[in-house]
Protein backbone atom coordinates (compact mmCIF):
# COMPACT_ATOMS: atom_id res chain seq x y z
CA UNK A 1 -30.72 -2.18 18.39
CA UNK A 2 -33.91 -1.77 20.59
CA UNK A 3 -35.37 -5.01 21.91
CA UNK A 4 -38.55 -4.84 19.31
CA UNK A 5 -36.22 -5.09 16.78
CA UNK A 6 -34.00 -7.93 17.95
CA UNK A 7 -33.77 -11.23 16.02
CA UNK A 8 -35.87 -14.01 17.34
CA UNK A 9 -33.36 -16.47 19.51
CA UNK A 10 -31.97 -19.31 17.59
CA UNK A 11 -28.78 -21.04 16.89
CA UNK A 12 -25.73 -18.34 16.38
CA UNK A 13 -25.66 -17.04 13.28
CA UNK A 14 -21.78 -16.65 13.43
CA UNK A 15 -20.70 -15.15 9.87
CA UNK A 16 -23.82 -15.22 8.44
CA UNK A 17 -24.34 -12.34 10.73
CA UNK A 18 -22.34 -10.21 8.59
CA UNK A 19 -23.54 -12.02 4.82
CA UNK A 20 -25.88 -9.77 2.74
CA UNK A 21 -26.27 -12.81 0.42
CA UNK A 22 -27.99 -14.64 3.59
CA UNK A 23 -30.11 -12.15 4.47
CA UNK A 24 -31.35 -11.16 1.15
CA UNK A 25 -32.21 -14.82 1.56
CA UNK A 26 -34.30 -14.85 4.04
CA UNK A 27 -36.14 -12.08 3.76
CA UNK A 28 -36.72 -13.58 -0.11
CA UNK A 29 -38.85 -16.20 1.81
CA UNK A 30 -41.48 -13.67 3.81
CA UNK A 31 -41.53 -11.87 0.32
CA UNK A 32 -42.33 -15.18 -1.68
CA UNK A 33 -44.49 -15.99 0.91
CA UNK A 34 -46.54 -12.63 0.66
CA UNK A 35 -46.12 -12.55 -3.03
CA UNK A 36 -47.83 -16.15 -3.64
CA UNK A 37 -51.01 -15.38 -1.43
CA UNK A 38 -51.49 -12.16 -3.71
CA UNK A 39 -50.34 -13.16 -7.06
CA UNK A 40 -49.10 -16.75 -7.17
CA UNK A 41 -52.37 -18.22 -6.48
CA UNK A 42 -54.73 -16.65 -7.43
CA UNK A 43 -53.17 -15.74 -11.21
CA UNK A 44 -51.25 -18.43 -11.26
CA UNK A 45 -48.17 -16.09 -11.51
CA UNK A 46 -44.27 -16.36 -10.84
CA UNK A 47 -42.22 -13.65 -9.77
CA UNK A 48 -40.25 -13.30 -12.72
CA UNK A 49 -43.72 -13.28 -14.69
CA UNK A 50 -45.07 -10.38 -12.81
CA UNK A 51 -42.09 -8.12 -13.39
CA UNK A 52 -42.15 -9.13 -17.27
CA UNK A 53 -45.72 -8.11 -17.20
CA UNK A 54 -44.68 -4.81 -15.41
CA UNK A 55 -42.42 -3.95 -17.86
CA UNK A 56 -43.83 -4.09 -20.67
CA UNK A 57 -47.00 -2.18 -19.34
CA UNK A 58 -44.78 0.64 -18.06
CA UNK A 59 -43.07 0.68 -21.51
CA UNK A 60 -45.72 -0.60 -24.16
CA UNK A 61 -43.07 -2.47 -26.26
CA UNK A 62 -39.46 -3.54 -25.58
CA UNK A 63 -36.72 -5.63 -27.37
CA UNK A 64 -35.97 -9.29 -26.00
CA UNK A 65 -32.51 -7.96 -25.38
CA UNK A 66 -33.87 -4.95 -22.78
CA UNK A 67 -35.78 -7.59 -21.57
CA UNK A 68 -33.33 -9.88 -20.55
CA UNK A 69 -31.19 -6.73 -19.12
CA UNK A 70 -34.00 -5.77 -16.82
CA UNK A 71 -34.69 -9.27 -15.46
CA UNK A 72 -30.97 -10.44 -15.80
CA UNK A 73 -32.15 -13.45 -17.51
CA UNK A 74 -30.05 -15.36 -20.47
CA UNK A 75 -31.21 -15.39 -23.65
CA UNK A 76 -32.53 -19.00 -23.26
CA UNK A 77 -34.25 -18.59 -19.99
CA UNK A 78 -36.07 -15.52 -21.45
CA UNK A 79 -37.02 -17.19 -24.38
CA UNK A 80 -38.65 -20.12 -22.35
CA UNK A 81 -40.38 -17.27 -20.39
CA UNK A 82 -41.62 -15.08 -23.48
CA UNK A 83 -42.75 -18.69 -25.08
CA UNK A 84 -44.78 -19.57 -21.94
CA UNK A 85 -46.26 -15.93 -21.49
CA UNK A 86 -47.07 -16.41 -25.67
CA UNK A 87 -48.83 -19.53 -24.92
CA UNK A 88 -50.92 -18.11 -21.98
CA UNK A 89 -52.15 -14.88 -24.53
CA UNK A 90 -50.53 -11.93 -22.58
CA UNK A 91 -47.55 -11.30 -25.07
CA UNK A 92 -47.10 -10.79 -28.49
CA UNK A 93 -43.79 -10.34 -30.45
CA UNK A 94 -44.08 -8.94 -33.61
CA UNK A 95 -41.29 -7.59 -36.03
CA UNK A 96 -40.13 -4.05 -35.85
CA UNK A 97 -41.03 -1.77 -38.81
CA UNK A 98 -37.53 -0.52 -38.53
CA UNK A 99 -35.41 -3.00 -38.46
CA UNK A 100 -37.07 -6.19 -39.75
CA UNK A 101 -34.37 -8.80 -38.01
CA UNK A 102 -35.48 -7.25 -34.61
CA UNK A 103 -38.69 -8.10 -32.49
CA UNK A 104 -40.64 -6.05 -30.11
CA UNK A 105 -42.14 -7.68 -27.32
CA UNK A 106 -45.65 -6.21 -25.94
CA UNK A 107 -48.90 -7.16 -24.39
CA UNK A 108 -51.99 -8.48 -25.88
CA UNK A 109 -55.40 -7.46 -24.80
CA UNK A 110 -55.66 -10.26 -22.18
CA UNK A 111 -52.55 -9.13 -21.12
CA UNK A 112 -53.21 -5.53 -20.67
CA UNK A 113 -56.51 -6.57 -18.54
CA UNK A 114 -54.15 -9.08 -16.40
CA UNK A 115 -51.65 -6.47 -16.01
CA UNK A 116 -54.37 -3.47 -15.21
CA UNK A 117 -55.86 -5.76 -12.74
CA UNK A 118 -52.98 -6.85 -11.04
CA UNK A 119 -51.50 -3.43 -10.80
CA UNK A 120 -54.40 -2.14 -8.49
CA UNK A 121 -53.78 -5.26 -6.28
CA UNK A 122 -49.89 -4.18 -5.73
CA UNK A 123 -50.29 -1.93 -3.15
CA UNK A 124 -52.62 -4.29 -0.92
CA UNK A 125 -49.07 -7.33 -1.40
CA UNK A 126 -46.65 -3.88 -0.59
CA UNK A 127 -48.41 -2.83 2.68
CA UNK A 128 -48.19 -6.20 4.44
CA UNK A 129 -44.29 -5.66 3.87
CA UNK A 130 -44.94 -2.07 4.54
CA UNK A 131 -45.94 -2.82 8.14
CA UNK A 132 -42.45 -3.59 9.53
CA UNK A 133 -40.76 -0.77 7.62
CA UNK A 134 -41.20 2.93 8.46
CA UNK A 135 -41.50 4.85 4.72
CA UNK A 136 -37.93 6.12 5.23
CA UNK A 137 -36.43 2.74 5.75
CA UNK A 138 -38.57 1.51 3.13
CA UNK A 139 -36.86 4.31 0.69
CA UNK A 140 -33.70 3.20 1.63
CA UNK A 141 -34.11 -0.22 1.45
CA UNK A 142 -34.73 0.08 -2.44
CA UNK A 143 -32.03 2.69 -2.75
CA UNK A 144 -29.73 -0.09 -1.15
CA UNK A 145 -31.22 -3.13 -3.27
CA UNK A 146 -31.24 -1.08 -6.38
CA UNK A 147 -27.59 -0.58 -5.65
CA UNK A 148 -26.69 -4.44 -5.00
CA UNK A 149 -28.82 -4.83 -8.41
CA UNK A 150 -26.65 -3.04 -10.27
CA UNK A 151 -22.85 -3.80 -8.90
CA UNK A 152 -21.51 -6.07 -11.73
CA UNK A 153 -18.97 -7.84 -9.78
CA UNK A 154 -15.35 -8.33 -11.60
């Protein structure tokens, strides 16, 4: 490790040296941190609201059951979310044509201008994080989060 790397001194770390868990932890905070200044604040966003409305512009409609895969939310939790995001007038679930039991969640009008906006104001929140990352390390970093993501321990 080259000094400009290092770890600030502190108390030892001891096995928490070694604890993915811990450090996905910590760097959660600088993220948060970052992600409240551009997002949080001023569109009175969460996290887990941001990648909802991501989702469903990337993929124009999806079921509540793809939707609780992708943010591994329960059932309950994303039916609080969907309810709140209903309230606020980005979503809309409406009844498949298909298969009249099932819904398909998508975006309203206000929510397609939040989400359009928003979207061009993601790269300004990525390249703050950007600046202690080299693009390589920044590929593998989501290679090896996307990996964590998906493990499904026993």
């Amino acid at each position: 490790m080259s000094s400009s790397s290092k770890k600030p001194q502190g108390p030892a770390q001891g096995v928490l040296d070694g604890v993915v868990g811990h450090h996905l932890a910590c760097a959660r905070v600088t993220t948060h941190v970052t992600f409240l200044k551009h997002f949080g604040q001023p569109y009175d966003l969460r996290p887990v609201e941001y990648s909802l409305l991501m989702l469903l512009a990337a993929n124009a409609q999806l079921t509540p059951k793809q939707l609780a895969q992708s943010l591994a939310l329960s059932a309950p939790n994303l039916t609080i979310l969907l309810d709140r995001m209903q309230d606020r007038g980005m979503l809309q679930r409406v009844r498949s044509e298909v298969d009249r039991r099932s819904q398909h969640v998508m975006l309203t009008d206000a929510g397609r201008a939040l989400t359009d906006e928003i979207a061009t104001k993601t790269p300004a929140m990525e390249a703050e994080l950007d600046s202690c990352l080299s693009r390589a390390e920044r590929a593998l970093l989501i290679e090896l989060l996307d990996k964590i993501a998906r493990h499904r321990p026993a």
